[in-house]
Protein backbone atom coordinates (compact mmCIF):
# COMPACT_ATOMS: atom_id res chain seq x y z
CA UNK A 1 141.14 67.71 157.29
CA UNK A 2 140.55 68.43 160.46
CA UNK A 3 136.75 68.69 162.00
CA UNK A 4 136.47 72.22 162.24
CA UNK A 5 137.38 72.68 158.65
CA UNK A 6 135.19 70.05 157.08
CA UNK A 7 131.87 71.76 159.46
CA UNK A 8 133.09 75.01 158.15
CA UNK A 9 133.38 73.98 154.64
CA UNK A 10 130.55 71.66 154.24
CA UNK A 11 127.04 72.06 153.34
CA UNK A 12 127.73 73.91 149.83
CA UNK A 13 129.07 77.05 148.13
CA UNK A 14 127.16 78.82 149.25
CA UNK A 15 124.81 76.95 152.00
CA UNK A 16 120.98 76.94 150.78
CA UNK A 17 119.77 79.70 152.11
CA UNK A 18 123.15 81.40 152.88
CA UNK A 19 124.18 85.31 151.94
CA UNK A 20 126.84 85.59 149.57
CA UNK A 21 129.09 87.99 152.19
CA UNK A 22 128.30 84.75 154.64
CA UNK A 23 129.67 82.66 152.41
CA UNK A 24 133.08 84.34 151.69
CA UNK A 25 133.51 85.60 154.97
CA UNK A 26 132.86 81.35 156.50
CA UNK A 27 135.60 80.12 153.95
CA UNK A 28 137.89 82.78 154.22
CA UNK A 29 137.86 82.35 158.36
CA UNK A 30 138.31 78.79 158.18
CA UNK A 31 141.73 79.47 156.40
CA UNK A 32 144.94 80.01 157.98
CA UNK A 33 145.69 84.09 157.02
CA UNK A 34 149.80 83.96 156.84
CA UNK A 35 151.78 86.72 155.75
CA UNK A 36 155.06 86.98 154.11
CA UNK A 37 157.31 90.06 152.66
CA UNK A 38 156.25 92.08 149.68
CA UNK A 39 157.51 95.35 149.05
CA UNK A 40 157.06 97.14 152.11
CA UNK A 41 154.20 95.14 153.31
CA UNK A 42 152.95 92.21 153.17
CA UNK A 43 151.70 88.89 151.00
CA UNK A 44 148.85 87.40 152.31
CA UNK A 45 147.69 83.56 151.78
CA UNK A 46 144.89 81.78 152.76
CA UNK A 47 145.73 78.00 153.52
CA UNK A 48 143.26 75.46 153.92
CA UNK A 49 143.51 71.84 154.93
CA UNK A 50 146.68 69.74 155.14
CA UNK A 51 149.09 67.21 152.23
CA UNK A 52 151.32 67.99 149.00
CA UNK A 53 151.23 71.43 149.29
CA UNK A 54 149.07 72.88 145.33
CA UNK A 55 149.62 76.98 145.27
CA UNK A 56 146.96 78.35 143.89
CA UNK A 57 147.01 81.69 142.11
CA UNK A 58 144.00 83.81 141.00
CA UNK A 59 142.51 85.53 137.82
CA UNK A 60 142.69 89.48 137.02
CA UNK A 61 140.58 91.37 139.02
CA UNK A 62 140.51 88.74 141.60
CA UNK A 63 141.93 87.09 145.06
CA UNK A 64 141.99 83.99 146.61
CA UNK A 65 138.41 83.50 146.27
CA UNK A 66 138.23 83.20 142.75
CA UNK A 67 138.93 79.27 144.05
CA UNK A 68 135.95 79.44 146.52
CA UNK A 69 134.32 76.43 145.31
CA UNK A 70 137.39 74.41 144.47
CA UNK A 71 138.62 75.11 147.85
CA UNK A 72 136.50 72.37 150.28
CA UNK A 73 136.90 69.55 148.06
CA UNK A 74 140.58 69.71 147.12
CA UNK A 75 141.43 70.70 151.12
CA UNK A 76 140.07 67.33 151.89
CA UNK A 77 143.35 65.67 150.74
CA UNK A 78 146.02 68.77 149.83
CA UNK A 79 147.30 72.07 151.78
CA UNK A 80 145.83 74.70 149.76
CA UNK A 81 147.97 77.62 149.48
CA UNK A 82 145.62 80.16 148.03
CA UNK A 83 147.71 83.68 147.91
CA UNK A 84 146.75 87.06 146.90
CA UNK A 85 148.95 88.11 144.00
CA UNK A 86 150.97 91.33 144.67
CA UNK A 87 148.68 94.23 144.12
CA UNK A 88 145.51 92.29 144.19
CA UNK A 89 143.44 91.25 147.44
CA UNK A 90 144.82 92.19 150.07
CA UNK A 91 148.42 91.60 149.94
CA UNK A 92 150.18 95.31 149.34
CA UNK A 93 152.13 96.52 146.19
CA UNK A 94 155.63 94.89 144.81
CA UNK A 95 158.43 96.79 144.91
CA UNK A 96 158.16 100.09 142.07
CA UNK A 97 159.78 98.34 138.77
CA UNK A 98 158.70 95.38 139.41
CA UNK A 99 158.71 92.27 136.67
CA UNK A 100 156.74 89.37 136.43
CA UNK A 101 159.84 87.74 137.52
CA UNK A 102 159.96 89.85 140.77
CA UNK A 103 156.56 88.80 141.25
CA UNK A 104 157.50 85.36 141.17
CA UNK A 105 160.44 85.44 143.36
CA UNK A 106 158.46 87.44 145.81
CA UNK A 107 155.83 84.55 145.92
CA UNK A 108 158.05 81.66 145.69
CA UNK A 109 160.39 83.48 148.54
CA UNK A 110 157.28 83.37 150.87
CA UNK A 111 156.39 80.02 149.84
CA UNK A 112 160.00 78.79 150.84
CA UNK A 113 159.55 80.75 154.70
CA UNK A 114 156.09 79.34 154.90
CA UNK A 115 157.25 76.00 154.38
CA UNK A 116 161.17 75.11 153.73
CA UNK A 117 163.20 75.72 150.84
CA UNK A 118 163.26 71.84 150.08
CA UNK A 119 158.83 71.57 149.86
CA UNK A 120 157.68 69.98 146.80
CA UNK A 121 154.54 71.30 145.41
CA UNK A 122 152.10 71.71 142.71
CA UNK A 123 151.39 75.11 141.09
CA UNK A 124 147.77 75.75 139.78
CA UNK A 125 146.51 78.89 137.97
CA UNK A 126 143.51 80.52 136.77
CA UNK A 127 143.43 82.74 133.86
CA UNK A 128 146.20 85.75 134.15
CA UNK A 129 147.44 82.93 137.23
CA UNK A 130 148.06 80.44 135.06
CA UNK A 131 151.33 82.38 133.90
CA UNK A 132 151.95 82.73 137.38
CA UNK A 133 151.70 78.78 137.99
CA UNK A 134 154.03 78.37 134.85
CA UNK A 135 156.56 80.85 136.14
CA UNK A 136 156.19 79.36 139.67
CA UNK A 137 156.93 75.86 138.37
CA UNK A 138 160.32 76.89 136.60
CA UNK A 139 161.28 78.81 139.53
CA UNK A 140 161.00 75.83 141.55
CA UNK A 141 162.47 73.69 139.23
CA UNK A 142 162.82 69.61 140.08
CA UNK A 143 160.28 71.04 143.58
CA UNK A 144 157.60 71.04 140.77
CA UNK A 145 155.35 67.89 141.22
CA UNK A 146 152.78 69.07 138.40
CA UNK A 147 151.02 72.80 136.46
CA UNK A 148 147.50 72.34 136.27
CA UNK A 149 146.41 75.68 133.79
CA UNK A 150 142.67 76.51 134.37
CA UNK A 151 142.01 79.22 131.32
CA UNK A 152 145.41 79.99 130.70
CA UNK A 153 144.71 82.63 128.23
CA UNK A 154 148.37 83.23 127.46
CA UNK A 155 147.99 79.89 125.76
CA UNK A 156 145.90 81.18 122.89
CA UNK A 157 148.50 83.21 121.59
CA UNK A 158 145.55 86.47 121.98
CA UNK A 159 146.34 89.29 124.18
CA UNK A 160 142.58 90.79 124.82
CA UNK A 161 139.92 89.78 123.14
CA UNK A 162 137.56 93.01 122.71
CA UNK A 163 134.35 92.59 125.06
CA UNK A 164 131.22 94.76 125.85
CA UNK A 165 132.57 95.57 129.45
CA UNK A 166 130.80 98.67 131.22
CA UNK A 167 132.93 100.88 133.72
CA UNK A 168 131.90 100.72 137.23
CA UNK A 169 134.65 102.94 138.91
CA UNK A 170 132.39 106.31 138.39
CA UNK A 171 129.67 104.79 139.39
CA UNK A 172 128.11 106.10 142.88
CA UNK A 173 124.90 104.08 143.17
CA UNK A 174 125.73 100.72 144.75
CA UNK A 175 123.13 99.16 142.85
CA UNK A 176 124.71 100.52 139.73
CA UNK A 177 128.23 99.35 140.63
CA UNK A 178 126.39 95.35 141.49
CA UNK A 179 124.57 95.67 137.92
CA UNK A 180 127.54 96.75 135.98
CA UNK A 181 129.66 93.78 138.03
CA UNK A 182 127.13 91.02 136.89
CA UNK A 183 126.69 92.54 133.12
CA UNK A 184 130.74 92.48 133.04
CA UNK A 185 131.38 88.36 134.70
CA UNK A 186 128.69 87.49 132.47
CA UNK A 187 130.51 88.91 129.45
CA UNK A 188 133.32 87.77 130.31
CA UNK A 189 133.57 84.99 133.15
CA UNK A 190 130.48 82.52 132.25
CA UNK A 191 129.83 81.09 129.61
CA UNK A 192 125.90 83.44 129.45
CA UNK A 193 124.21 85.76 131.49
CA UNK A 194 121.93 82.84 133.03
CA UNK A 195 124.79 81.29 134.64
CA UNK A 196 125.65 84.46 137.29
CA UNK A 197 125.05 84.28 140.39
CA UNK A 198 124.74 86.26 143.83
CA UNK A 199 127.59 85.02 145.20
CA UNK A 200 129.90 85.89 141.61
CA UNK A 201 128.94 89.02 141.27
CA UNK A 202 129.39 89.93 145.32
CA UNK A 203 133.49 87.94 144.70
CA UNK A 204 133.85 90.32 141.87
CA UNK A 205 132.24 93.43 144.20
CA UNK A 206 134.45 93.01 146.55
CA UNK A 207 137.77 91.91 144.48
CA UNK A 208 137.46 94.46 141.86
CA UNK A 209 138.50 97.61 143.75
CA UNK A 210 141.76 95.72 145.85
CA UNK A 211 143.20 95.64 142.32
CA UNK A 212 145.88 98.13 142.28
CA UNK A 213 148.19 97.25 139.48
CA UNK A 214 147.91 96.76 135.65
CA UNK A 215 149.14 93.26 134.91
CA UNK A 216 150.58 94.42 131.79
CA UNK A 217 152.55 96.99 133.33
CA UNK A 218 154.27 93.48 134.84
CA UNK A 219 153.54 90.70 132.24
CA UNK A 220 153.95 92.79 128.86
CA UNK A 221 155.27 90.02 126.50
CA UNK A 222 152.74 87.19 125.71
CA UNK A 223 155.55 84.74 125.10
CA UNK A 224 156.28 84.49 128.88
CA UNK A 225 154.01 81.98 129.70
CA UNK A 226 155.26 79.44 126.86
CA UNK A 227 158.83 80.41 127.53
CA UNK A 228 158.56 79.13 131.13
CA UNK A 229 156.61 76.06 130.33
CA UNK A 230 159.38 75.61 128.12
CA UNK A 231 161.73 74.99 130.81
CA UNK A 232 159.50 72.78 133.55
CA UNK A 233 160.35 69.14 133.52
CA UNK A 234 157.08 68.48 135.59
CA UNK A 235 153.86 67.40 133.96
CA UNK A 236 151.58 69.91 132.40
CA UNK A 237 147.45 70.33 132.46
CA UNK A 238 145.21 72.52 130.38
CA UNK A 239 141.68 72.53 131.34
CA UNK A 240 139.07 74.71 129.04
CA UNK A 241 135.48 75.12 128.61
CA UNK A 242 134.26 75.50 124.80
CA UNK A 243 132.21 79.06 126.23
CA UNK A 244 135.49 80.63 126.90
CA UNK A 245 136.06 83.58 124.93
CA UNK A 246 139.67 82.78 124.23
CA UNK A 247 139.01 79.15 123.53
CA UNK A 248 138.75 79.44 119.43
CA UNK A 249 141.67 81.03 119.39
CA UNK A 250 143.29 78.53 121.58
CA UNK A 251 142.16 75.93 119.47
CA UNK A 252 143.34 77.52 116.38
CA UNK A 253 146.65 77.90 117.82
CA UNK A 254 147.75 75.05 119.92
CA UNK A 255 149.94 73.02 116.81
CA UNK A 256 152.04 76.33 116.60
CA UNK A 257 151.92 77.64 120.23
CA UNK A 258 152.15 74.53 121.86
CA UNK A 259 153.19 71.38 119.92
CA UNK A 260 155.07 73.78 117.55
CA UNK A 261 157.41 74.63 120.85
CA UNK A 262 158.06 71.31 121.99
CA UNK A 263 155.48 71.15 124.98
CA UNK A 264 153.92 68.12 126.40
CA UNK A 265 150.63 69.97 127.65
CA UNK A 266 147.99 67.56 128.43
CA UNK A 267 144.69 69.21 127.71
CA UNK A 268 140.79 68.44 128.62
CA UNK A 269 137.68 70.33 127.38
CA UNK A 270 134.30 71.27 129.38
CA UNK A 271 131.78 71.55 126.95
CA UNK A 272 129.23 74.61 127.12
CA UNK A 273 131.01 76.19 130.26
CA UNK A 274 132.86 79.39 130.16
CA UNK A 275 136.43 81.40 131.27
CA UNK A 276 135.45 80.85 135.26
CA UNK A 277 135.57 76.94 134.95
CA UNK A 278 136.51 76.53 138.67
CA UNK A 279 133.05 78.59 139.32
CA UNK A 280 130.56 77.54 136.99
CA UNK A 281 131.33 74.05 136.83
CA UNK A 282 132.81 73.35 140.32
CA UNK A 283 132.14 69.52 140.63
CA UNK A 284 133.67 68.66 137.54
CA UNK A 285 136.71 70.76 137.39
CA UNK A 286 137.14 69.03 140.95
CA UNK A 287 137.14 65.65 140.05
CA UNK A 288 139.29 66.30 137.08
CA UNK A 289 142.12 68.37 139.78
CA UNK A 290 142.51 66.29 142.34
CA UNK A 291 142.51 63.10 139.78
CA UNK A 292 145.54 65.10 138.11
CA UNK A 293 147.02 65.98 141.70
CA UNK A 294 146.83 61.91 142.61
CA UNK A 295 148.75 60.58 139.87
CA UNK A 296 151.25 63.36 140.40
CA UNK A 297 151.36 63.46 144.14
């Protein structure tokens, strides 16, 4: 890592004392912004730091930052290829009738230009990523060093788990928008209310209204996930937190979903801690990545 990115990403997420718009704006400028081809625009990434190249893709609803505060630690010994799924963030739509395959392609095709069509990596995903990391890892095929899942809730075998979310898109009082934003990660994101804060809810002000697309309009069958893990020879990681929503069903599930399809999915649990792992309980979920990325590197 060179100086300028460890002064840049030192000190915290956020800083003491530090705005939340301060914060995303001093970890998103330390990044390298590339581009690469989707649809008639582009794909942007974010890269941070130098190494084994991990490609990180984000939640629903979200962008590069939902890995804000896994980002300084795991840049310290790995490139960090954060990219903005097409239709989220700000890379621009996919192609009209677009798959989740095309999806893949397009990312793994701007992976190869960034790099070479020879890089090894690791894929990591969080949440609605983590089917992204899966199909990632069988596009690359033996280029796969490891998946690390982070809340992959296609693992569960549940589709959507009903939640008390509140609409914010009518909304016309900022304030309003912010309060229905918090009242929404905390539903659904952490594992209670207590554990929002400022800096969440501005990540989820500001990723919220770049999402353009419907994921199911592009991941409709729930099997797609397991189907592609199906096919990676490379070693597979689930981490979960016992608050998540879609961990009981997980739980109930795994001997059918996973064992029951011949998977080899090594799996850790964060007790008390909720969907947004890589958030709420940064430091751990750290030391548990970049142990799996060393004895896979």
């Amino acid at each position: 890592m060179s100086e300028y990115l460890a002064a840049q990403l030192s000190g915290g997420i956020p800083r003491p004392g530090e705005e939340p718009e301060d914060c995303y704006l001093r970890v998103k400028n330390a990044a390298k912004r590339l581009t690469t081809p989707c649809g008639d625009g582009d794909l942007v990434w974010h890269v941070w730091g130098e190494g084994p190249p991990v490609i990180c893709t984000h939640g629903n609803h979200g962008s590069w930052s939902h890995w804000i505060r896994i980002i300084p630690e795991l840049s310290k010994k790995y490139a960090v290829y954060a990219v903005d799924v097409p239709g989220f963030g700000e890379s621009d739509m996919p192609p009209d009738g677009s798959d989740l395959d095309d999806l893949t392609q397009i990312m793994k095709t701007g992976f190869d230009q960034l790099t070479s069509p020879e890089t090894k990596c690791h894929t990591m995903g969080f949440s609605l990523g983590s089917t992204f990391a899966g199909t990632l890892a069988q596009a690359f095929g033996d280029r796969t060093l490891s998946v690390l899942l982070c809340a992959g809730a296609r693992l569960s075998g549940e589709w959507n788990i009903p939640r008390d979310y509140r609409g914010w898109r009518k909304l016309e009082a900022e304030d309003d928008i912010i309060a229905a934003h918090r009242h929404n990660i905390g539903v659904g994101l952490f594992s209670d209310h207590d554990a929002v804060d400022d800096l969440a809810v501005y990540l989820q002000y500001v990723n919220a209204p770049m999402s353009r697309i419907k994921m199911r309009t592009f991941a409709n069958d729930p099997d797609e996930l397991l189907d592609a893990l199906k096919k990676v020879d490379a070693p597979l990681y689930t981490i979960w937190g016992t608050e998540d929503t879609y961990y009981p069903a997980m739980m109930k599930n795994w001997d059918e979903l996973i064992i029951g399809n011949g998977i080899e999915l090594k799996r850790d649990i964060l007790e008390g801690i909720g969907h947004w792992a890589i958030y709420e309980k940064a430091d751990e979920m750290n030391q548990l990545i970049i142990a799996w990325f060393d004895s896979h590197s």
